[in-house]
C-alpha atoms as a PDB file:
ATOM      1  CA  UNK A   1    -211.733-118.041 -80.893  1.00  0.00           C
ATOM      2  CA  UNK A   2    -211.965-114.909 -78.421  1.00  0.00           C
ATOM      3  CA  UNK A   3    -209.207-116.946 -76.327  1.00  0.00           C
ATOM      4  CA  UNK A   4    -206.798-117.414 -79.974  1.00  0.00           C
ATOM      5  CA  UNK A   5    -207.586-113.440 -80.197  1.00  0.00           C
ATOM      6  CA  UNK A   6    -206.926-112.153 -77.001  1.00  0.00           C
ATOM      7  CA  UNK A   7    -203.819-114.359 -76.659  1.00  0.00           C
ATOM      8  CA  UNK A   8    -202.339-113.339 -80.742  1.00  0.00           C
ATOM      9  CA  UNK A   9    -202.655-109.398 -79.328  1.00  0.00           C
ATOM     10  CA  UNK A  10    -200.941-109.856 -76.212  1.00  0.00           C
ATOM     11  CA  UNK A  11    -198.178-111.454 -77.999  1.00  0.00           C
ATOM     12  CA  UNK A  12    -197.680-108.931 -80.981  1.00  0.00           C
ATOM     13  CA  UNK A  13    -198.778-105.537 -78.853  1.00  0.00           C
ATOM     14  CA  UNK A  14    -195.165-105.180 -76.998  1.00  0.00           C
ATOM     15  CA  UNK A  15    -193.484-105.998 -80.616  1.00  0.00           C
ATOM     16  CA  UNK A  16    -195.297-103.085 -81.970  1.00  0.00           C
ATOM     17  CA  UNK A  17    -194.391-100.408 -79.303  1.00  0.00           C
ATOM     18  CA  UNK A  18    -191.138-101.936 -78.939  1.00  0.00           C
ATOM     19  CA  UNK A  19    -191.593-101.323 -74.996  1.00  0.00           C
ATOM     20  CA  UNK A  20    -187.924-102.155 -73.360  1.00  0.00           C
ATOM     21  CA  UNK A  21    -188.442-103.442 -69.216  1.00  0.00           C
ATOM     22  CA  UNK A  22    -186.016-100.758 -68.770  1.00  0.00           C
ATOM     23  CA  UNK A  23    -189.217 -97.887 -70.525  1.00  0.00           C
ATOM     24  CA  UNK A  24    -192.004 -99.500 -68.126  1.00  0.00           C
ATOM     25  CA  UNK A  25    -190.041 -98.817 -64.868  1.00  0.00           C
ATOM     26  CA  UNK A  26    -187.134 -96.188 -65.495  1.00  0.00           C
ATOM     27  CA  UNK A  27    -187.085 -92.606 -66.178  1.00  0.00           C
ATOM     28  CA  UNK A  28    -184.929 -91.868 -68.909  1.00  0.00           C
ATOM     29  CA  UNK A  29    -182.362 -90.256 -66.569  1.00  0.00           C
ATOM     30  CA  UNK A  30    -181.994 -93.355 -64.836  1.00  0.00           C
ATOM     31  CA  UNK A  31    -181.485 -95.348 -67.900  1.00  0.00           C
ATOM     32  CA  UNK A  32    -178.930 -93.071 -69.287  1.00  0.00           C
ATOM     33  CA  UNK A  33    -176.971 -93.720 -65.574  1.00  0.00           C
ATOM     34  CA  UNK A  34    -176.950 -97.018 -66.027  1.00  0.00           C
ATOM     35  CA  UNK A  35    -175.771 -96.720 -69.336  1.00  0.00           C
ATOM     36  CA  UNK A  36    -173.185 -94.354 -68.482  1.00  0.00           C
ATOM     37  CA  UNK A  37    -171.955 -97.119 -65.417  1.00  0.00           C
ATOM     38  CA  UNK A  38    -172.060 -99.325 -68.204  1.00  0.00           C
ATOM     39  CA  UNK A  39    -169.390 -97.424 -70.600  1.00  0.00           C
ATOM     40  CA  UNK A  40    -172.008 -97.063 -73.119  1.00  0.00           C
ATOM     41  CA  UNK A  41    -171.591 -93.120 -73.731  1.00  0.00           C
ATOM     42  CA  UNK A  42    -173.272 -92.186 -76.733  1.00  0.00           C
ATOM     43  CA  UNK A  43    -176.495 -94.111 -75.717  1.00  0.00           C
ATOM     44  CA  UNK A  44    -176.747 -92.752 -72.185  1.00  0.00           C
ATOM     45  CA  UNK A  45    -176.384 -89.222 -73.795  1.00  0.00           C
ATOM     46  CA  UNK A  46    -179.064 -89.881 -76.431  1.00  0.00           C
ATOM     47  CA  UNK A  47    -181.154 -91.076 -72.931  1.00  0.00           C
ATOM     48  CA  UNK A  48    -180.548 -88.163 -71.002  1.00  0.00           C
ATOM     49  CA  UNK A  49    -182.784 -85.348 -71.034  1.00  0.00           C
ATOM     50  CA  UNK A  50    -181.163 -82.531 -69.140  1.00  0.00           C
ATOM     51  CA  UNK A  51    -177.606 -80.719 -71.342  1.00  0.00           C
ATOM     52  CA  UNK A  52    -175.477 -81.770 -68.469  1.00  0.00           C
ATOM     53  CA  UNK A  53    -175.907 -85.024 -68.029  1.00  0.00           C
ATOM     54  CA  UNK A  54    -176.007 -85.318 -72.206  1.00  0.00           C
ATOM     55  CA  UNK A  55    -172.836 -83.120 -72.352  1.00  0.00           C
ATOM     56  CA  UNK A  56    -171.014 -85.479 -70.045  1.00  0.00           C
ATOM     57  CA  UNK A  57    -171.647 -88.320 -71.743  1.00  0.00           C
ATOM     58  CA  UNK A  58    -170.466 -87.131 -74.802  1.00  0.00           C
ATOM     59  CA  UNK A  59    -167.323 -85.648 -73.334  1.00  0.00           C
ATOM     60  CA  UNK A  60    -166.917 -89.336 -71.735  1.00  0.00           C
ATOM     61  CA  UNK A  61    -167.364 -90.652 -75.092  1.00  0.00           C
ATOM     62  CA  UNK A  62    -164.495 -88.747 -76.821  1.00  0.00           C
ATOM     63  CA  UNK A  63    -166.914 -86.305 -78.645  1.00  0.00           C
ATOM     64  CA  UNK A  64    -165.987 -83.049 -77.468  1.00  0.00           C
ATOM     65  CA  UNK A  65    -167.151 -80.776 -80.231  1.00  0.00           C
ATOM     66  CA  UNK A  66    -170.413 -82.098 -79.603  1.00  0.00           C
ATOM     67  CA  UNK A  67    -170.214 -82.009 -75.556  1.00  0.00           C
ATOM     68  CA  UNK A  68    -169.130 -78.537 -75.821  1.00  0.00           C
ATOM     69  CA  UNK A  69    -172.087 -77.280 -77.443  1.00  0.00           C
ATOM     70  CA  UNK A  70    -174.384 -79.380 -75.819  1.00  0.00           C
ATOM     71  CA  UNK A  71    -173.188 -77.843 -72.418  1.00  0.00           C
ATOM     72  CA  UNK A  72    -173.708 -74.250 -73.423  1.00  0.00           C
ATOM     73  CA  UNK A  73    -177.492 -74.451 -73.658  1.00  0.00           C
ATOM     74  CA  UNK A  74    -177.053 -74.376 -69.850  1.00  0.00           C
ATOM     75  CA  UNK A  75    -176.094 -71.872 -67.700  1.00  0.00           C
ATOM     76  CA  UNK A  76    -174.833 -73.490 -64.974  1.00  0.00           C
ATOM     77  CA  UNK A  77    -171.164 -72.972 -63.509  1.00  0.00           C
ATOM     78  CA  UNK A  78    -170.564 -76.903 -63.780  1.00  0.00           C
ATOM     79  CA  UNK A  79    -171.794 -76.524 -67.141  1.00  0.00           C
ATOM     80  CA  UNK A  80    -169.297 -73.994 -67.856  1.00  0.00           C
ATOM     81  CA  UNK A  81    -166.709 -75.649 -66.455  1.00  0.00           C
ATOM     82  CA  UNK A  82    -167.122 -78.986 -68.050  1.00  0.00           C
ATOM     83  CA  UNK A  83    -167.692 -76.696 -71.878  1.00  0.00           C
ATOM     84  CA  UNK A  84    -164.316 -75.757 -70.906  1.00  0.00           C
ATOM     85  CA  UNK A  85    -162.780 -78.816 -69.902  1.00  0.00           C
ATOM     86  CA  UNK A  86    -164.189 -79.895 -73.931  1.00  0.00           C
ATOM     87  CA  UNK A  87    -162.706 -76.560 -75.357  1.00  0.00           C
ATOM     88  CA  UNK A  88    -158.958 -77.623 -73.871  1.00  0.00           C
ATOM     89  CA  UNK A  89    -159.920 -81.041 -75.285  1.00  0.00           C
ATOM     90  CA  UNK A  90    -160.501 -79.703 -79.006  1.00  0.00           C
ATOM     91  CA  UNK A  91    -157.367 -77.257 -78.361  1.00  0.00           C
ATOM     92  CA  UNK A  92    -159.431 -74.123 -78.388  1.00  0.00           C
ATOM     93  CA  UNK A  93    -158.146 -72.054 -75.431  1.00  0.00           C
ATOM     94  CA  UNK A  94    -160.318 -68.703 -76.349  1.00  0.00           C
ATOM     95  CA  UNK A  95    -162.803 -70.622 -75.721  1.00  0.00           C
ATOM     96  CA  UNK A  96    -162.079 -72.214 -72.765  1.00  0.00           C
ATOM     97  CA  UNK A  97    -160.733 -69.407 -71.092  1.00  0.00           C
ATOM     98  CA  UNK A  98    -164.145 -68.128 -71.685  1.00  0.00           C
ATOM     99  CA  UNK A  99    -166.058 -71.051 -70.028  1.00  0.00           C
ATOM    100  CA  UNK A 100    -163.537 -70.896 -67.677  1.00  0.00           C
ATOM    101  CA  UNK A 101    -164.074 -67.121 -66.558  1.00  0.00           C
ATOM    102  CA  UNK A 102    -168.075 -67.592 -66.604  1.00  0.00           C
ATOM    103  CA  UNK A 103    -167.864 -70.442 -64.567  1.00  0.00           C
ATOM    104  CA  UNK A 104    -166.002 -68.346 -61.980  1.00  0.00           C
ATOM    105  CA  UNK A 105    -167.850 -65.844 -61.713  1.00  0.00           C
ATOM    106  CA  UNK A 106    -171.103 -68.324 -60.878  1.00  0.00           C
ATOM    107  CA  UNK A 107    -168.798 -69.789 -58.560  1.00  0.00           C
ATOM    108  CA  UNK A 108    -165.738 -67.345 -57.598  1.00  0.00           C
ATOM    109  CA  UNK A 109    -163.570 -69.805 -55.280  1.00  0.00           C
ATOM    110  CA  UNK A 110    -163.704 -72.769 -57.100  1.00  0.00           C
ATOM    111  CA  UNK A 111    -160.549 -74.022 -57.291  1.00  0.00           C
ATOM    112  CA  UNK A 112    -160.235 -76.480 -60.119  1.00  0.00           C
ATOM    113  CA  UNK A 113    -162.210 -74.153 -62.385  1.00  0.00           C
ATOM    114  CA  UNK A 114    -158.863 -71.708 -61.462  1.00  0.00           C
ATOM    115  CA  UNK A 115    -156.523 -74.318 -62.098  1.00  0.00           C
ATOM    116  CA  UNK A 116    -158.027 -75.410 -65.363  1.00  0.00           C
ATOM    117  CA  UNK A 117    -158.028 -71.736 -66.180  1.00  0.00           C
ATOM    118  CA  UNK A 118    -154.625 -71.155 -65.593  1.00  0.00           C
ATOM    119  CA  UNK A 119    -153.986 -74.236 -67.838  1.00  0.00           C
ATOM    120  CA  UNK A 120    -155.612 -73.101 -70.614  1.00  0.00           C
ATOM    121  CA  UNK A 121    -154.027 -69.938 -70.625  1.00  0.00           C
ATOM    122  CA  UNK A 122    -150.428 -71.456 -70.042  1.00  0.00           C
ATOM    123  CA  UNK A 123    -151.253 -73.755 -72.903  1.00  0.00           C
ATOM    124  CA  UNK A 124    -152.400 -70.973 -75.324  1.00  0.00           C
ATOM    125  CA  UNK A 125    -149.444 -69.011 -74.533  1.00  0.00           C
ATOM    126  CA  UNK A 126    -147.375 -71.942 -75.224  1.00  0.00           C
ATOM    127  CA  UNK A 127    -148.171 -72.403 -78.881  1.00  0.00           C
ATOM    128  CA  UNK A 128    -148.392 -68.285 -80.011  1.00  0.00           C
ATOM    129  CA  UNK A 129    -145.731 -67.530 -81.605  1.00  0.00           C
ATOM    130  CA  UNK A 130    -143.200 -65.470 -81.089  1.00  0.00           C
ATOM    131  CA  UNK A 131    -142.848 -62.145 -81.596  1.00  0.00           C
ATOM    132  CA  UNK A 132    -140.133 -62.544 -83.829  1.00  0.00           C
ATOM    133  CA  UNK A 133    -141.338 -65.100 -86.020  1.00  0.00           C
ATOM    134  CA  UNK A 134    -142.742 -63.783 -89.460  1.00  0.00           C
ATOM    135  CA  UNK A 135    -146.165 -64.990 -89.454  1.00  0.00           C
ATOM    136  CA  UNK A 136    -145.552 -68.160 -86.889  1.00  0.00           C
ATOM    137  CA  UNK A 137    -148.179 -71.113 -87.256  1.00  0.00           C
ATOM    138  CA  UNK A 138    -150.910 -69.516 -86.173  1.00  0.00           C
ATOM    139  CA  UNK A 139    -150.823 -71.814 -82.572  1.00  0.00           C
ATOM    140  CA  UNK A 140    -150.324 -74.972 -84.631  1.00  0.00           C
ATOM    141  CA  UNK A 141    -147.265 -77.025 -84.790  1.00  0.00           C
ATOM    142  CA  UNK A 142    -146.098 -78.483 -87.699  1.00  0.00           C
ATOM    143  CA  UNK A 143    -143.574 -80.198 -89.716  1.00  0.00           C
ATOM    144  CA  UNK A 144    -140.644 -77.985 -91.499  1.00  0.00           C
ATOM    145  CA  UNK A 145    -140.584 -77.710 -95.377  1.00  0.00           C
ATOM    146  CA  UNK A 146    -138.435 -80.222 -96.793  1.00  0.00           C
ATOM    147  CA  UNK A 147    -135.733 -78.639 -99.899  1.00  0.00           C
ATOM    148  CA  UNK A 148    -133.771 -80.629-101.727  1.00  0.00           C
ATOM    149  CA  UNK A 149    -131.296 -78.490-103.493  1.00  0.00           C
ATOM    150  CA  UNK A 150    -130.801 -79.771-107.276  1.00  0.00           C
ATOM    151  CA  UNK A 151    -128.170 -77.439-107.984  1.00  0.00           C
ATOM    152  CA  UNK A 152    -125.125 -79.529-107.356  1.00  0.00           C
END
């Protein structure tokens, strides 16, 4: 009976934590790597534990909103950069220009944090309008109106 026992808890004990092979041996840092080697974005950023790592995934995994403000709980000049890099992504240039400036002045000759700057600001001043448009759109392009004249 003490045999039937022992054996029933060993079987239903791993159920109930719902222990993975990967929780026993790994941190969670090197599960989210794998994850990440795997293509599997959004779980290795829900495994990470550090904002960089996370904010990488998620910029991996399309969701840039998200990696953005992940990445600006840390202070670092790669995070910076790479909160930029997910600014230009969502088409805010303040923004990135921002990142893009605090990142340099962590780390003042780091060339592709200049480069990406210089892209952000080209691509800003690319969609203002201009100075003689009446109101412009705002940095956004869009379709013309579309009149159809009734009169005749």
């Amino acid at each position: 009976m003490r045999v039937f026992a022992a054996m029933m808890f060993l079987l239903y004990v791993p159920a109930a934590l719902a222990l993975d092979w990967a929780d026993l041996w790994l941190t969670p840092d090197q599960q989210g790597q794998r994850l990440l080697d795997q293509g599997r974005f959004q779980e290795a950023a829900a495994r990470f534990t550090t904002p960089e790592r996370m904010g990488t995934a998620l910029f991996l995994a399309g969701d840039f909103k998200t990696a953005a403000s992940v990445l600006g709980r840390s202070g670092t000049a790669e995070a910076h950069y790479n909160r930029g890099n997910a600014h230009v992504m969502l088409g805010e240039y303040d923004a990135a220009i921002e990142a893009y400036q605090t990142a340099l002045r962590k780390h003042p000759d780091w060339p592709e944090a200049s480069q990406n700057l210089q892209i952000a600001v080209l691509r800003k001043q690319a969609l203002a309008p201009p100075d003689d448009d009446a109101g412009g759109t705002g940095g956004m392009l869009g379709a013309d109106e579309i009149v159809f004249d009734q009169s005749g």
